[in-house]
N, C-alpha and C. Protein backbone atom coordinates (compact mmCIF):
# COMPACT_ATOMS: atom_id res chain seq x y z
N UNK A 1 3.37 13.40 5.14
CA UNK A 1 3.50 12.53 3.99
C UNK A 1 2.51 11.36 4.07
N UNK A 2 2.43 10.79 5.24
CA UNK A 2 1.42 9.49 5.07
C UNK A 2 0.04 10.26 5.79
N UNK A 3 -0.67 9.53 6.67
CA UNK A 3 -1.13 8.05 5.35
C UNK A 3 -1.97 8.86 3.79
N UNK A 4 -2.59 7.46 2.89
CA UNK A 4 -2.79 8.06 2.07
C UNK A 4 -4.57 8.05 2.45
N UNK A 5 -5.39 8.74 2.15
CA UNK A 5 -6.98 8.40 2.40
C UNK A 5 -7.50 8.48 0.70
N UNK A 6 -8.23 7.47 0.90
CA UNK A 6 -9.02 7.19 -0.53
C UNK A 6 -10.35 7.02 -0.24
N UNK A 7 -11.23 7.77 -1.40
CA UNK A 7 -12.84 7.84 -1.07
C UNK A 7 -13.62 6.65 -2.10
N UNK A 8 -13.81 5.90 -1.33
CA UNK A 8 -14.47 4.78 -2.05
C UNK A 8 -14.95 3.88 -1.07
N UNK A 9 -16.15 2.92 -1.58
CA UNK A 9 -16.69 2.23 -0.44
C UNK A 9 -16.32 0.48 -0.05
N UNK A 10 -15.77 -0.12 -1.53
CA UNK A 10 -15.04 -0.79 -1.85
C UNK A 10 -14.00 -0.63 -2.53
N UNK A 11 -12.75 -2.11 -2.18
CA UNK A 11 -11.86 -2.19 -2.63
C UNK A 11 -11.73 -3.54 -3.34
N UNK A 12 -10.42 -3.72 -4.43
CA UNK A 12 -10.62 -4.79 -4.72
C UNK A 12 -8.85 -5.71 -5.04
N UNK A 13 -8.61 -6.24 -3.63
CA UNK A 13 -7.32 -6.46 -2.76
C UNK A 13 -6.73 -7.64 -3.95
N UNK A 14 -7.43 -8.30 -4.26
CA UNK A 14 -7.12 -9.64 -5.47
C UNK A 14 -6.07 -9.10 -6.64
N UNK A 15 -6.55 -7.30 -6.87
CA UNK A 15 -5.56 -7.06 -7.89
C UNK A 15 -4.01 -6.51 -7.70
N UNK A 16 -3.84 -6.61 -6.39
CA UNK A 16 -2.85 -6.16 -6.45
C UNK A 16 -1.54 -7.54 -5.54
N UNK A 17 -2.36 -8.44 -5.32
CA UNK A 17 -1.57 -9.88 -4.16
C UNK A 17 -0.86 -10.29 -5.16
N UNK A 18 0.42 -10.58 -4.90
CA UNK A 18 1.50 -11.79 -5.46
C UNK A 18 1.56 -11.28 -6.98
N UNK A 19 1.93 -9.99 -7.21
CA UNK A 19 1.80 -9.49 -7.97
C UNK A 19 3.11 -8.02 -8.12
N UNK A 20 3.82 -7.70 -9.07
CA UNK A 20 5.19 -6.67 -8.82
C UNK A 20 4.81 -5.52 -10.16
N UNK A 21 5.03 -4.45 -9.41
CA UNK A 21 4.44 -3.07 -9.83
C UNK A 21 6.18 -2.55 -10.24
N UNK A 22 6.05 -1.87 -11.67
CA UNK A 22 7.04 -1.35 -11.71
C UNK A 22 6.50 0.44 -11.39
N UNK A 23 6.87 1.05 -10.48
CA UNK A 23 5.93 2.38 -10.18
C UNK A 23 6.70 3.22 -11.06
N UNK A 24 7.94 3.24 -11.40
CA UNK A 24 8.87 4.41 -11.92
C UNK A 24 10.45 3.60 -12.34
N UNK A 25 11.41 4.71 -12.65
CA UNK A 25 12.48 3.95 -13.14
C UNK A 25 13.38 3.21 -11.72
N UNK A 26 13.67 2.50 -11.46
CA UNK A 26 14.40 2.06 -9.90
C UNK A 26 13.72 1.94 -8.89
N UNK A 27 12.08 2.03 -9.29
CA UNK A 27 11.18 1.75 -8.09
C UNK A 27 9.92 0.90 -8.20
N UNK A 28 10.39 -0.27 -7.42
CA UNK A 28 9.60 -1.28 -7.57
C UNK A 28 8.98 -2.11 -6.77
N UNK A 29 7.88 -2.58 -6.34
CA UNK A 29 6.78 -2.69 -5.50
C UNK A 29 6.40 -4.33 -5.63
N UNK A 30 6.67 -5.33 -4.40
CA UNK A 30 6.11 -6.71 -4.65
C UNK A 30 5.31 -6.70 -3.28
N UNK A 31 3.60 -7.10 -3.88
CA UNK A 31 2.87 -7.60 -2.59
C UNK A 31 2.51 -9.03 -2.46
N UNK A 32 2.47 -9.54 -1.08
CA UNK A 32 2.16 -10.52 -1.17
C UNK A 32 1.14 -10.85 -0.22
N UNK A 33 0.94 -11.60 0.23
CA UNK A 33 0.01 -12.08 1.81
C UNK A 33 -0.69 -11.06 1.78
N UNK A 34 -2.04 -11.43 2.05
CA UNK A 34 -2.97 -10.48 2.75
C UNK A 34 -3.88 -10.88 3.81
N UNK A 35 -3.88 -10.33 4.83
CA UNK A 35 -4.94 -10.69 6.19
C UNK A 35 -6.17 -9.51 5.97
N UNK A 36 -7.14 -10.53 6.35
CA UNK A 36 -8.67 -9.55 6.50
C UNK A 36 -9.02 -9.71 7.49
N UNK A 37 -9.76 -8.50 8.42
CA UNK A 37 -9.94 -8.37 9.69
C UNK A 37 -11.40 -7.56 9.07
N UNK A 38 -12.64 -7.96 8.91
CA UNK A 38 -14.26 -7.19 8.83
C UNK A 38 -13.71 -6.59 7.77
N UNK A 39 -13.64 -5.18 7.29
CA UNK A 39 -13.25 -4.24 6.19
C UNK A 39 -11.87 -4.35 6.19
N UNK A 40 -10.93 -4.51 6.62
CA UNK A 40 -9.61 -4.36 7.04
C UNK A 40 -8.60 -5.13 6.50
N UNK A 41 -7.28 -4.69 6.23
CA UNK A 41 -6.85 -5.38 5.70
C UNK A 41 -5.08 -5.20 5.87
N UNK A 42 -4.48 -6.37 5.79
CA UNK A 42 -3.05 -5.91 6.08
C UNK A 42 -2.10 -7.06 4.90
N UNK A 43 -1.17 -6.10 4.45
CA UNK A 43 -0.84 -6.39 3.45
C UNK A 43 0.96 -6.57 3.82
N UNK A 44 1.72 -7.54 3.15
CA UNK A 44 2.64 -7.70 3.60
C UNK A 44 3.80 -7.26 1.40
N UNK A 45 4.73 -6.17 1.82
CA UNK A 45 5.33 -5.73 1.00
C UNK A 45 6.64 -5.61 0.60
N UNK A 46 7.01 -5.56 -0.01
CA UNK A 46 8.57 -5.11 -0.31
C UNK A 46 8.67 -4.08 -1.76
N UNK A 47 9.45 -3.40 -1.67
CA UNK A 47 10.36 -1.78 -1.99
C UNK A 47 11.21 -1.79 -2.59
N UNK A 48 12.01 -1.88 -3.88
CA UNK A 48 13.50 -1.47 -4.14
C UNK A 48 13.04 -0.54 -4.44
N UNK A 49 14.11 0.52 -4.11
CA UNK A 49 13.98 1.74 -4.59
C UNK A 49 15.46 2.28 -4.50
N UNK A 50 15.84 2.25 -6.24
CA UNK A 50 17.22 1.91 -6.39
C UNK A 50 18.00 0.62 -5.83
N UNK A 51 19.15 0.96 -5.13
CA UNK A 51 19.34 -0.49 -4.86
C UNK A 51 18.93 -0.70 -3.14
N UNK A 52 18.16 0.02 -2.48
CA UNK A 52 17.55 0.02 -1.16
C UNK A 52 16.27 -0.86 -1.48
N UNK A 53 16.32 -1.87 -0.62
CA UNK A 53 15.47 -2.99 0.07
C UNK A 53 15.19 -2.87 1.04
N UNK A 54 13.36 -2.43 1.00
CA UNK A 54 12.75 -2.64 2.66
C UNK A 54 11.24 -3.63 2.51
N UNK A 55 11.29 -4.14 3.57
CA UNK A 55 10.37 -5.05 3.64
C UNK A 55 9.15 -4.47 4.72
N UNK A 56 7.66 -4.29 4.24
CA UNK A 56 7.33 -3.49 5.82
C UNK A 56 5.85 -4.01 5.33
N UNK A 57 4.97 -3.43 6.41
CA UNK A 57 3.23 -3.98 6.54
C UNK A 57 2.75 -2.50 5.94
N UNK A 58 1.83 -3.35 5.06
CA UNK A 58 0.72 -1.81 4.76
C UNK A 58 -0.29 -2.23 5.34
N UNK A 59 -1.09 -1.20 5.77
CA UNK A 59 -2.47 -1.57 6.77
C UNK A 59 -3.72 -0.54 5.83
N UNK A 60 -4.61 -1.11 5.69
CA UNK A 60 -5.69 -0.48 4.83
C UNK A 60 -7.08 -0.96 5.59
N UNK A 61 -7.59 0.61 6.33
CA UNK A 61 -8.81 0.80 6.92
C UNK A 61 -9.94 1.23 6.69
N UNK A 62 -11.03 0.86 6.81
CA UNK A 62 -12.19 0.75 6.69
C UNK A 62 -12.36 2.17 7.43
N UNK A 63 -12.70 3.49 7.08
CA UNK A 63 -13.30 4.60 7.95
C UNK A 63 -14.61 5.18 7.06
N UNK A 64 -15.96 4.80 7.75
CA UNK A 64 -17.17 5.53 7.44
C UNK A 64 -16.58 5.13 5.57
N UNK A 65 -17.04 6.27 5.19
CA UNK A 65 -17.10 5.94 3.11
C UNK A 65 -15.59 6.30 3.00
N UNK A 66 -14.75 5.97 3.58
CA UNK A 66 -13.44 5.95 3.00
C UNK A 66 -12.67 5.08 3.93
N UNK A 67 -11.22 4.76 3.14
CA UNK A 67 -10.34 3.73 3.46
C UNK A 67 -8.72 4.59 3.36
N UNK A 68 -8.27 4.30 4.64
CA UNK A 68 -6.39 4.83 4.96
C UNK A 68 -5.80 4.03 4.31
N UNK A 69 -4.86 4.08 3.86
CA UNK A 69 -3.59 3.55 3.43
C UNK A 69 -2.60 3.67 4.02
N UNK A 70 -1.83 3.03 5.14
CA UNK A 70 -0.50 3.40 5.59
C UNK A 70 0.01 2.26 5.93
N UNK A 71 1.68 2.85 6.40
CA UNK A 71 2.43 1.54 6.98
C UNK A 71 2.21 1.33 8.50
N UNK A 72 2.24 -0.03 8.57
CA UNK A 72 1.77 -0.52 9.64
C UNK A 72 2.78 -0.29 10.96
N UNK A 73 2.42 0.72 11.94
CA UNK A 73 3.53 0.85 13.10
C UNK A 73 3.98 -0.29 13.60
N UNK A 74 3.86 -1.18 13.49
CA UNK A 74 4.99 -1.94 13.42
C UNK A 74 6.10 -2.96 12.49
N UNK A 75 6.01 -1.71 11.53
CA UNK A 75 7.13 -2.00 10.19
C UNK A 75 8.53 -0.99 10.92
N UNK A 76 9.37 -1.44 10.57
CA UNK A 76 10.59 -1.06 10.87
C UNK A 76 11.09 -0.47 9.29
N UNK A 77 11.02 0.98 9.33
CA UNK A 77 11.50 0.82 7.77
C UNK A 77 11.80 2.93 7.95
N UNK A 78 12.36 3.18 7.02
CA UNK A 78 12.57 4.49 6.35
C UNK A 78 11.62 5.34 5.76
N UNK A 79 10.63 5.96 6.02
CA UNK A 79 9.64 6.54 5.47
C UNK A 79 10.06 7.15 4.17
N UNK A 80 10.54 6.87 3.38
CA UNK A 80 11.05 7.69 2.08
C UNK A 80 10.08 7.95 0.93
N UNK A 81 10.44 8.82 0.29
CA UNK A 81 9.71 9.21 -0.80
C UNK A 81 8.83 8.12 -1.30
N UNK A 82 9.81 6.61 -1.62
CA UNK A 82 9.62 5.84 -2.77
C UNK A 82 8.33 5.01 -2.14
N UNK A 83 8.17 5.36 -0.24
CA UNK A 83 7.70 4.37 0.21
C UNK A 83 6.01 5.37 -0.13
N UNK A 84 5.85 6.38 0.14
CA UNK A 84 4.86 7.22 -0.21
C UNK A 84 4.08 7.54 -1.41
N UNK A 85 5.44 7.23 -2.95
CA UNK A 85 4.70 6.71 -4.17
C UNK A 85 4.27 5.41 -3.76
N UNK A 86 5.10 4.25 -3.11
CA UNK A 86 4.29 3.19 -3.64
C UNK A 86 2.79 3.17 -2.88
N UNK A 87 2.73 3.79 -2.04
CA UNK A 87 0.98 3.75 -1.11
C UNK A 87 0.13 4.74 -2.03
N UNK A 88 0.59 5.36 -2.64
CA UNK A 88 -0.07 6.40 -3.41
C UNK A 88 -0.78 5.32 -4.91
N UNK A 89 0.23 4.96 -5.42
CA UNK A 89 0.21 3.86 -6.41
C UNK A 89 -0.65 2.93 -6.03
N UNK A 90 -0.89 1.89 -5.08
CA UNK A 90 -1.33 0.83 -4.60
C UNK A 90 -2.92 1.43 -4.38
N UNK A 91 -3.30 2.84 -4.16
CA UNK A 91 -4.38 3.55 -3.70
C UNK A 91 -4.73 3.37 -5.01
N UNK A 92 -4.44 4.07 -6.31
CA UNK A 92 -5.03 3.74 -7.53
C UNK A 92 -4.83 2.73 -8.00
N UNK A 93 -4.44 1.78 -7.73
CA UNK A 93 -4.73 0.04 -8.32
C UNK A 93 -5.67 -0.27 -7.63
N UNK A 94 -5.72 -0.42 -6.37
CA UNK A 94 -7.11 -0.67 -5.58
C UNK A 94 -8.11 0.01 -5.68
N UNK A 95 -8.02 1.22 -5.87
CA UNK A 95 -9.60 2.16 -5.28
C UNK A 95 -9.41 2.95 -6.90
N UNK A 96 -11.00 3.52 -7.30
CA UNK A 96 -11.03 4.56 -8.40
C UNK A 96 -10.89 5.72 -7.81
N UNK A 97 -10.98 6.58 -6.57
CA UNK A 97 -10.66 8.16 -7.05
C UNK A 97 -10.01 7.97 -5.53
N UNK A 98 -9.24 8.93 -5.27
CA UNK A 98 -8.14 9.25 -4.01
C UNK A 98 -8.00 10.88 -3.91
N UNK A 99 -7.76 11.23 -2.93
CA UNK A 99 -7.61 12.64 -2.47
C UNK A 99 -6.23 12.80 -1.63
């Protein structure tokens, strides 16, 4: 299921900070904070999905002409469906084409 890989050489992190995504019906996406490390980037999130609340790190990497999308091993959280739309989602707000 994870991570997600997206082919693009830039990203553009501004559109998606301090900002709440409705992805679907009962699933909903707030980012906030972001740390930059060279290309790198770590993003701090929260999830309802239905009435489940998780709070966890997305980590988004710089590899050669493409960039990972995943949760950061050290998020404590449920890998669920809703958490896999929202990285999927967050891949097309940030980046134009994904695989």
């Amino acid at each position: 299921m994870f991570p997600v890989k997206v082919l693009t050489k830039q990203i553009n992190i501004s559109s998606i900070l301090y900002q709440e995504f409705k992805i679907e019906d009962n699933l909903y996406l707030k980012c906030f904070f972001a740390c930059k490390n060279e290309q790198n980037y770590t993003i701090e999130a929260v999830l309802l999905d239905n009435d489940f609340l998780q709070s966890f790190i997305i980590n988004v990497k710089k590899k050669n002409d493409y960039f990972i999308i995943d949760v950061s091993q050290f998020s404590e959280i449920l890998k669920t469906e809703g958490v896999q739309k929202a990285l999927h989602y967050l891949a097309q707000r940030l980046f134009k084409e994904t695989i």
